[in-house]
Protein backbone atom coordinates (compact mmCIF):
# COMPACT_ATOMS: atom_id res chain seq x y z
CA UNK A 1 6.34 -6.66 19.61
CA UNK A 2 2.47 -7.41 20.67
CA UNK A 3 1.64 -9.25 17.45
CA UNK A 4 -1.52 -7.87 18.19
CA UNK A 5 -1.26 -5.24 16.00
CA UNK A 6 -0.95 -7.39 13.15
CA UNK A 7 -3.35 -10.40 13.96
CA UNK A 8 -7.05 -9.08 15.15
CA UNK A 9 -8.52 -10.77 17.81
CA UNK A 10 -11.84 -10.16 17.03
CA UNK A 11 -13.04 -13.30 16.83
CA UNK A 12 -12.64 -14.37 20.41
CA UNK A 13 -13.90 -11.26 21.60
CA UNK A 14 -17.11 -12.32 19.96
CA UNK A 15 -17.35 -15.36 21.15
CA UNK A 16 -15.96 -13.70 24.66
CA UNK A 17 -18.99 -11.19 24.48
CA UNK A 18 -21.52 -13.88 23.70
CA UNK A 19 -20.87 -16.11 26.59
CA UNK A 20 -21.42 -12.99 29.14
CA UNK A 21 -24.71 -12.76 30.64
CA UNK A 22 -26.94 -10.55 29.20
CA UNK A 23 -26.84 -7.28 31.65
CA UNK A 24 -23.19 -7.64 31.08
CA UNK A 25 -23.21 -7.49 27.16
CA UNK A 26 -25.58 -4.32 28.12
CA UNK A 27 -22.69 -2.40 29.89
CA UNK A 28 -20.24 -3.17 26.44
CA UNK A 29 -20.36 0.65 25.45
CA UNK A 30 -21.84 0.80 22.16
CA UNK A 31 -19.32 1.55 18.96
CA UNK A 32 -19.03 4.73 17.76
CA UNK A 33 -20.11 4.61 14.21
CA UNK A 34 -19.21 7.95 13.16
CA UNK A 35 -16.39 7.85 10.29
CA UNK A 36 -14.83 10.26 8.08
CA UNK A 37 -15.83 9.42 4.20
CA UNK A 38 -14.27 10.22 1.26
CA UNK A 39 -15.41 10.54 -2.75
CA UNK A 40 -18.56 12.19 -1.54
CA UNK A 41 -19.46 9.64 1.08
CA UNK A 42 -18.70 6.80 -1.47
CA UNK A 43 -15.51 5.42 0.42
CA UNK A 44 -14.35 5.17 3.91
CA UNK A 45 -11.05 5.27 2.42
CA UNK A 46 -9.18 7.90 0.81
CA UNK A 47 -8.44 7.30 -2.35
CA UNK A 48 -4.89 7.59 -4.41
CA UNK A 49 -3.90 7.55 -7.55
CA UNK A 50 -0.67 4.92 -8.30
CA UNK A 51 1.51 7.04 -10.81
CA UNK A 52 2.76 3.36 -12.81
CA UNK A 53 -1.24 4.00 -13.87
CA UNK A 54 -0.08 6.98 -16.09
CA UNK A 55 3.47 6.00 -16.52
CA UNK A 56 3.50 8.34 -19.69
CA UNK A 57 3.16 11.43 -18.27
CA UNK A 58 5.43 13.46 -16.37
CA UNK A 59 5.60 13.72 -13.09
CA UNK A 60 3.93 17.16 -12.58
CA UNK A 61 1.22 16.20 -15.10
CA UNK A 62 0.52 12.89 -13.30
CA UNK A 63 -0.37 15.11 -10.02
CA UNK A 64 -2.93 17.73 -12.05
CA UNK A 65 -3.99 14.23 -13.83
CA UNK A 66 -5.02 12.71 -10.56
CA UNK A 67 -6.28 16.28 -8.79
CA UNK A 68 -8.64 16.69 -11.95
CA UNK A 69 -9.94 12.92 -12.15
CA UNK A 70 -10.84 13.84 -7.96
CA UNK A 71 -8.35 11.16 -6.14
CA UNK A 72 -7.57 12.39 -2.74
CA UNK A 73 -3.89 11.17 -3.35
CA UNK A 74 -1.14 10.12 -5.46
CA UNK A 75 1.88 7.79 -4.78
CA UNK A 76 4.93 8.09 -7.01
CA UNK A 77 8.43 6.58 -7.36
CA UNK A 78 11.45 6.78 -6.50
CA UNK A 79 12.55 7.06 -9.97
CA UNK A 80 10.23 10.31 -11.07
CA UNK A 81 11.32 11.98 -7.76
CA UNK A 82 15.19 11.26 -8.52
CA UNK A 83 14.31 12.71 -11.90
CA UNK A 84 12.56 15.89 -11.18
CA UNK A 85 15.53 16.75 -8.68
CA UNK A 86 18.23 16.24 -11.83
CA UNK A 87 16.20 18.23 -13.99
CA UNK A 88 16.07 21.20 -11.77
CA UNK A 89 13.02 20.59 -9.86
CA UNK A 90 12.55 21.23 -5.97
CA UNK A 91 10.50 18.41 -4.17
CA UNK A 92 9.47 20.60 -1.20
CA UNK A 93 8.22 22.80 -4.13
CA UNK A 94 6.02 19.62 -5.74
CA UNK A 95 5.36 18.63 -2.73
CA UNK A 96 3.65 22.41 -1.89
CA UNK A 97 2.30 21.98 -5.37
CA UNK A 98 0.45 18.23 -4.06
CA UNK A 99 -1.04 19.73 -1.26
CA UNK A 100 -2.46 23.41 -2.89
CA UNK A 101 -4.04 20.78 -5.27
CA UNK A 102 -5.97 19.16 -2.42
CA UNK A 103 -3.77 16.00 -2.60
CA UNK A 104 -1.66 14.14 -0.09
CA UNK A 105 0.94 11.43 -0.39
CA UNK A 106 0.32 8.39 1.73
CA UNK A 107 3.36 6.16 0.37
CA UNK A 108 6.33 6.39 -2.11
CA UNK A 109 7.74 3.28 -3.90
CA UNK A 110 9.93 2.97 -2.78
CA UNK A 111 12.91 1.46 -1.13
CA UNK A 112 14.74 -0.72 -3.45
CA UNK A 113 18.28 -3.03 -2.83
CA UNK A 114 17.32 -1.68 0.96
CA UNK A 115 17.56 -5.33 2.06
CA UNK A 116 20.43 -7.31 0.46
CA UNK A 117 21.76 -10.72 2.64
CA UNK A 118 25.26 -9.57 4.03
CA UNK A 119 26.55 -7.08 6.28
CA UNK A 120 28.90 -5.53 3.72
CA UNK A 121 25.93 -5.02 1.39
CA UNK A 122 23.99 -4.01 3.82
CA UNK A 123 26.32 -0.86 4.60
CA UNK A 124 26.58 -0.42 1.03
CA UNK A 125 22.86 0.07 0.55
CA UNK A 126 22.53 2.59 2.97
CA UNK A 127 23.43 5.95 1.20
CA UNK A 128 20.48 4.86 -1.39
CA UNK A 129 18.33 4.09 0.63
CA UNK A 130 18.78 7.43 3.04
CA UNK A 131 18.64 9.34 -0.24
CA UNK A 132 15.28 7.81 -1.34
CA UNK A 133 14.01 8.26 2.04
CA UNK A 134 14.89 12.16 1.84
CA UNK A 135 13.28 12.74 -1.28
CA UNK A 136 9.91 10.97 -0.15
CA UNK A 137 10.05 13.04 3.25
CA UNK A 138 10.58 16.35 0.92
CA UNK A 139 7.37 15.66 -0.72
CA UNK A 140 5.08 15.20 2.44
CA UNK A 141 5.44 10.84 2.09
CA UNK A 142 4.09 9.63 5.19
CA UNK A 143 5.33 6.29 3.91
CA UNK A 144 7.86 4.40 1.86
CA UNK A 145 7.45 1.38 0.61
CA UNK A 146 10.49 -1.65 1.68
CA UNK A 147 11.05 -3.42 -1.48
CA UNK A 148 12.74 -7.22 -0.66
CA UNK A 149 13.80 -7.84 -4.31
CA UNK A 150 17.75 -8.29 -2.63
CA UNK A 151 16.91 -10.05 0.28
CA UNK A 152 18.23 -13.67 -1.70
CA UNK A 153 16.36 -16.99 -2.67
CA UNK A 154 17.24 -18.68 0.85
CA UNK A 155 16.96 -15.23 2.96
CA UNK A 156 17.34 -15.17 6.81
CA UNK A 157 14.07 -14.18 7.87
CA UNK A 158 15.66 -12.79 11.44
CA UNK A 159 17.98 -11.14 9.36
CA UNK A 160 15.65 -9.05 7.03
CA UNK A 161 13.76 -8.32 9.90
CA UNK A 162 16.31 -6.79 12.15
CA UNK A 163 17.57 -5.01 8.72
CA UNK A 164 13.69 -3.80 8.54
CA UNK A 165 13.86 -2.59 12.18
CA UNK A 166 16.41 -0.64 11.22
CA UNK A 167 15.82 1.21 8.51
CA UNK A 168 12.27 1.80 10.54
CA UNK A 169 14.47 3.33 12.96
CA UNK A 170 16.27 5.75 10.33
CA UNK A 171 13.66 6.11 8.46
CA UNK A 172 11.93 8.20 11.85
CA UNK A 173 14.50 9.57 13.01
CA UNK A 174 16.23 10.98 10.47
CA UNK A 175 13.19 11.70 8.11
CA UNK A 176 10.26 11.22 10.10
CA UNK A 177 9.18 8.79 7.42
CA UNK A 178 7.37 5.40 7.82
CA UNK A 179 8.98 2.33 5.54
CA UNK A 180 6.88 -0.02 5.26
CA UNK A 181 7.54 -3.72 3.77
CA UNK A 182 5.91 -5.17 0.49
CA UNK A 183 5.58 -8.04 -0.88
CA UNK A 184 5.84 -9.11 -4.21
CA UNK A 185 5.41 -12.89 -6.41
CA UNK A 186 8.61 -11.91 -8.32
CA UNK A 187 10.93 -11.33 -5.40
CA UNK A 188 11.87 -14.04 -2.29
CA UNK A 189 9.30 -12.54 -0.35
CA UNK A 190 6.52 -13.40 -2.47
CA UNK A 191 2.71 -13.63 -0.11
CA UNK A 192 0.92 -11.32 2.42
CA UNK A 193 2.03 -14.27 4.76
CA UNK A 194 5.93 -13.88 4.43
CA UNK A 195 5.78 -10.22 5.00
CA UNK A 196 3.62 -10.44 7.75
CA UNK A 197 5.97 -13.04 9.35
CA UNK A 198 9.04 -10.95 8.90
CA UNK A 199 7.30 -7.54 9.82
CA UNK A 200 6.14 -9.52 13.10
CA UNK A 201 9.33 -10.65 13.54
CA UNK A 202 10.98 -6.60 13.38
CA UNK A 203 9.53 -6.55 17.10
CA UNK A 204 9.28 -3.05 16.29
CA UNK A 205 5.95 -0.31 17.04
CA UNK A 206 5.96 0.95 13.58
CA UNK A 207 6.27 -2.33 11.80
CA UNK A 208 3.93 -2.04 8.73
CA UNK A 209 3.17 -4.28 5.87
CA UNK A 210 1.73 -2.98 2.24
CA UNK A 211 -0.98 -5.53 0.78
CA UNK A 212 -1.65 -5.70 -2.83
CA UNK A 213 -4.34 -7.62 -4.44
CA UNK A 214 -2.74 -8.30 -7.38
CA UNK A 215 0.77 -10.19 -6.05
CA UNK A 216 -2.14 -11.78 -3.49
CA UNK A 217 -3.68 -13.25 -6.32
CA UNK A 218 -1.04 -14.38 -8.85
CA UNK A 219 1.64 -15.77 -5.89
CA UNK A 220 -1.70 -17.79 -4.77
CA UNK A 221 -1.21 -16.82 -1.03
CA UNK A 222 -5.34 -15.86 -2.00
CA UNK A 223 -7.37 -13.12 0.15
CA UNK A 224 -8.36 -15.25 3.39
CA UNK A 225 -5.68 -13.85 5.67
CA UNK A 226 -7.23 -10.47 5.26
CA UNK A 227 -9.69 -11.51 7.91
CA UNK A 228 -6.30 -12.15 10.47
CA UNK A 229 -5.03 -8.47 9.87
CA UNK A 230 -5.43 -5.61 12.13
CA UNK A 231 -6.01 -1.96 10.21
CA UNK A 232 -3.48 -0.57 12.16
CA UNK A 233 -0.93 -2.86 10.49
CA UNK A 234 -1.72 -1.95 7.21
CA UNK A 235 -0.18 1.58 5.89
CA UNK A 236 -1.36 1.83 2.46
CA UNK A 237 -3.29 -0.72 0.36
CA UNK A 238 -3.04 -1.54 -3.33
CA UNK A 239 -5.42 -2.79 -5.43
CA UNK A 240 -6.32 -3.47 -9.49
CA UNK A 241 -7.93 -6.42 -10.99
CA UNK A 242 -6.55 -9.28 -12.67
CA UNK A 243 -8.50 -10.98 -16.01
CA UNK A 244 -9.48 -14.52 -16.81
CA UNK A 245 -6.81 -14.84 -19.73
CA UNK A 246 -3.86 -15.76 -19.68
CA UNK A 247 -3.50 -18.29 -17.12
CA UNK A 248 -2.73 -17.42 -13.43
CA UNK A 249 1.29 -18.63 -14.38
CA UNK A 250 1.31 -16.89 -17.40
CA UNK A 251 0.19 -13.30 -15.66
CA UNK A 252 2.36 -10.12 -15.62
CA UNK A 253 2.49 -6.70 -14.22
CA UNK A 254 1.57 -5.51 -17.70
CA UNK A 255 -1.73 -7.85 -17.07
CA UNK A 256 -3.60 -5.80 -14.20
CA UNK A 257 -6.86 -4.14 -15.76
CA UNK A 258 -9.49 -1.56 -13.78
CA UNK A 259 -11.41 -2.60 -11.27
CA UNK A 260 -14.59 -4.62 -12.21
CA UNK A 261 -12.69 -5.79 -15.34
CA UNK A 262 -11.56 -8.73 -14.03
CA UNK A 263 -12.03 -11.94 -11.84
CA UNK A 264 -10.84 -10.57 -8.17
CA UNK A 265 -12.97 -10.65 -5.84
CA UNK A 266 -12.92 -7.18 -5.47
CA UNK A 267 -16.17 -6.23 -3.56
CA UNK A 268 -15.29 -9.30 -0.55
CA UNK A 269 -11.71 -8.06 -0.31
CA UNK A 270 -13.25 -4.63 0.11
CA UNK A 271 -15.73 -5.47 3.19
CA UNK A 272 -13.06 -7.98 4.83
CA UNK A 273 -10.33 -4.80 4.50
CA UNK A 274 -12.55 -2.55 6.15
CA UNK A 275 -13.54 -5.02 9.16
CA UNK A 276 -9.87 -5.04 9.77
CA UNK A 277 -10.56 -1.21 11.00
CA UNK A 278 -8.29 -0.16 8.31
CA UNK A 279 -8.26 3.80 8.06
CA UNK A 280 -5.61 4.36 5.04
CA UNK A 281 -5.51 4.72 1.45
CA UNK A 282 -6.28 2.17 -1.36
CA UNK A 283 -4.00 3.10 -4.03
CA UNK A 284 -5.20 2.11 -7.90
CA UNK A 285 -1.71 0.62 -9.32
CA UNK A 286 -2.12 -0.32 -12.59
CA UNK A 287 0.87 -0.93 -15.69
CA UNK A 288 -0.81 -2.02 -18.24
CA UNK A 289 0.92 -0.78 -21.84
CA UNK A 290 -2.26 -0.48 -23.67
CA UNK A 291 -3.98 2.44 -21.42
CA UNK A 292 -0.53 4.32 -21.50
CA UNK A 293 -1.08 4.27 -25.42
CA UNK A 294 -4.90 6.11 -23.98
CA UNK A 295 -5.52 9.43 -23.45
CA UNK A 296 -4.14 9.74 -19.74
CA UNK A 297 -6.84 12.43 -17.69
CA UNK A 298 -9.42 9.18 -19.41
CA UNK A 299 -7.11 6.59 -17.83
CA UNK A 300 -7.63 8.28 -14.21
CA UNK A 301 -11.07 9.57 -14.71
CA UNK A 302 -12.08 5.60 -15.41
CA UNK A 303 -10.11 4.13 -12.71
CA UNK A 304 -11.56 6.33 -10.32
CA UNK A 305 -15.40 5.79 -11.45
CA UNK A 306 -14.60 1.97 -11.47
CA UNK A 307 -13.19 2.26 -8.40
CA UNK A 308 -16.51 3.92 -6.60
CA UNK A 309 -18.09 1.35 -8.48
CA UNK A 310 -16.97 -1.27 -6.82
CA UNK A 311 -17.10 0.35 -3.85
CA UNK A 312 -20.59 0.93 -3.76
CA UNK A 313 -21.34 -2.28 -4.95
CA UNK A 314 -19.15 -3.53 -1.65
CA UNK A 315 -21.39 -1.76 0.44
CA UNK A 316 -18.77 -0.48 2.70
């Protein structure tokens, strides 16, 4: 695989351009500056609604939730889909339902026990994992997310990455669906770096890697390595904030807060994600207990306006 795709290069094509002499640098066809907005010309991102944010609702509220708060997209789980089918629902139906409402879905979380350490577990996994991928395709999912939570404490990392390549290859041939692999501080596979490594290591065209802010911050891989990454490496991108209190070891899923009402560094990690060329969605994935106790259309409707907030504050 050209780890190109994954590592930019843009700083030696600086320093390349720099040392050329000047009529040279003059040829260097100018860069198209033209890009499609979103939010009213607030972000060059789209931007999606994580339904963990309104974990209360149900899963056809959470989509006219995030259509009426004005996200250009929602990414649900597994778990809702799995339940709407058993309660008589049709996904291609919802996932009509997403699109009439002038949403899309850019990822579905997602792909769990889809990497376990042995061959015989491996084969086991399979019929899940083909099952999740179905219902994400039926719902328009151009992604779904690779969970490692099975990979084991001492994994192989050419193992999960040949297991990665192939569930890349199932997941577009057989569902014309996009897994891409997380990360997460709870699992083996804990920093942007690991994941990186093993999606490099896949040596396949569609390897992808999901970032999220908050498993950045609290596995203390930190936001430098941003800078390394190529856009076209990245298919979706989550975000939240974490607070000051507790301490770093003492935070929890249930910790994340809005945007702006924390301590990330929210407006940098912005501008460094969008000089990677990035052109996906950044996905608002919050679980915090105390704004599921909230009124839920609020819940959005603030994320959202934090969201822009910070945004426009990022000046991207």
């Amino acid at each position: 695989m050209e780890r190109r795709k994954f590592i930019t290069l843009g700083a030696a094509a600086s320093i390349a351009a720099a040392s050329l002499p000047e009529i040279a640098r003059a040829e260097i066809p100018a860069i198209d500056k033209k890009e499609k907005r979103y939010q009213k010309g607030v972000s060059p991102w789209p931007v999606c609604l994580d339904t963990a944010t309104i974990r209360p609702a149900s899963l056809k509220d959470k989509v006219k939730i995030a259509a009426k708060a004005g996200y250009d997209a929602i990414e649900p789980w597994d778990g809702e889909l799995q339940k709407f089918e058993a309660e008589g629902g049709n996904l291609k139906d919802l996932g009509k339902e997403i699109k009439d409402l002038g949403l899309f879905v850019p990822s579905v979380i997602g792909l769990w026990n889809a990497l376990p350490p042995t061959k015989e577990l491996w084969d086991a996994s399979l019929k899940d994992t083909r099952n999740r991928m179905r219902m994400a395709a039926a719902i328009g999912a151009e992604h779904i997310q690779t969970i490692p939570n099975t990979v084991g404490e001492n994994y192989s990392q050419k193992w999960v990455a040949d297991r990665y390549r192939d569930i890349l290859e199932i997941g577009i041939n057989e569902f014309n669906i996009l897994p891409a692999l997380v990360f997460v501080k709870y699992f083996p596979v804990k920093t942007l770096g690991q994941a990186t490594g093993i999606a490099m290591d896949a040596n396949h065209p569609r390897a992808m890697i999901i970032p999220d802010v908050y498993h950045m911050y609290i596995s203390e891989g930190g936001f430098e390595a941003i800078k390394m990454l190529r856009g076209e490496s990245i298919a979706i991108f989550q975000f939240n904030d974490a607070p000051a209190l507790p301490a770093l070891a003492q935070l929890n899923d249930e910790h994340r807060v809005y945007p702006g009402d924390g301590i990330l560094p929210l407006e940098q990690i912005f501008k460094d994600l969008k000089g990677t060329g990035f052109k996906g969605c950044i996905s608002l994935e919050m679980y915090n207990p105390v704004y599921w106790k909230g009124d839920l259309q609020n819940v959005a409707e603030t994320g959202l306006r934090k969201t822009l907030e910070i945004l426009k504050k990022a000046g991207v």
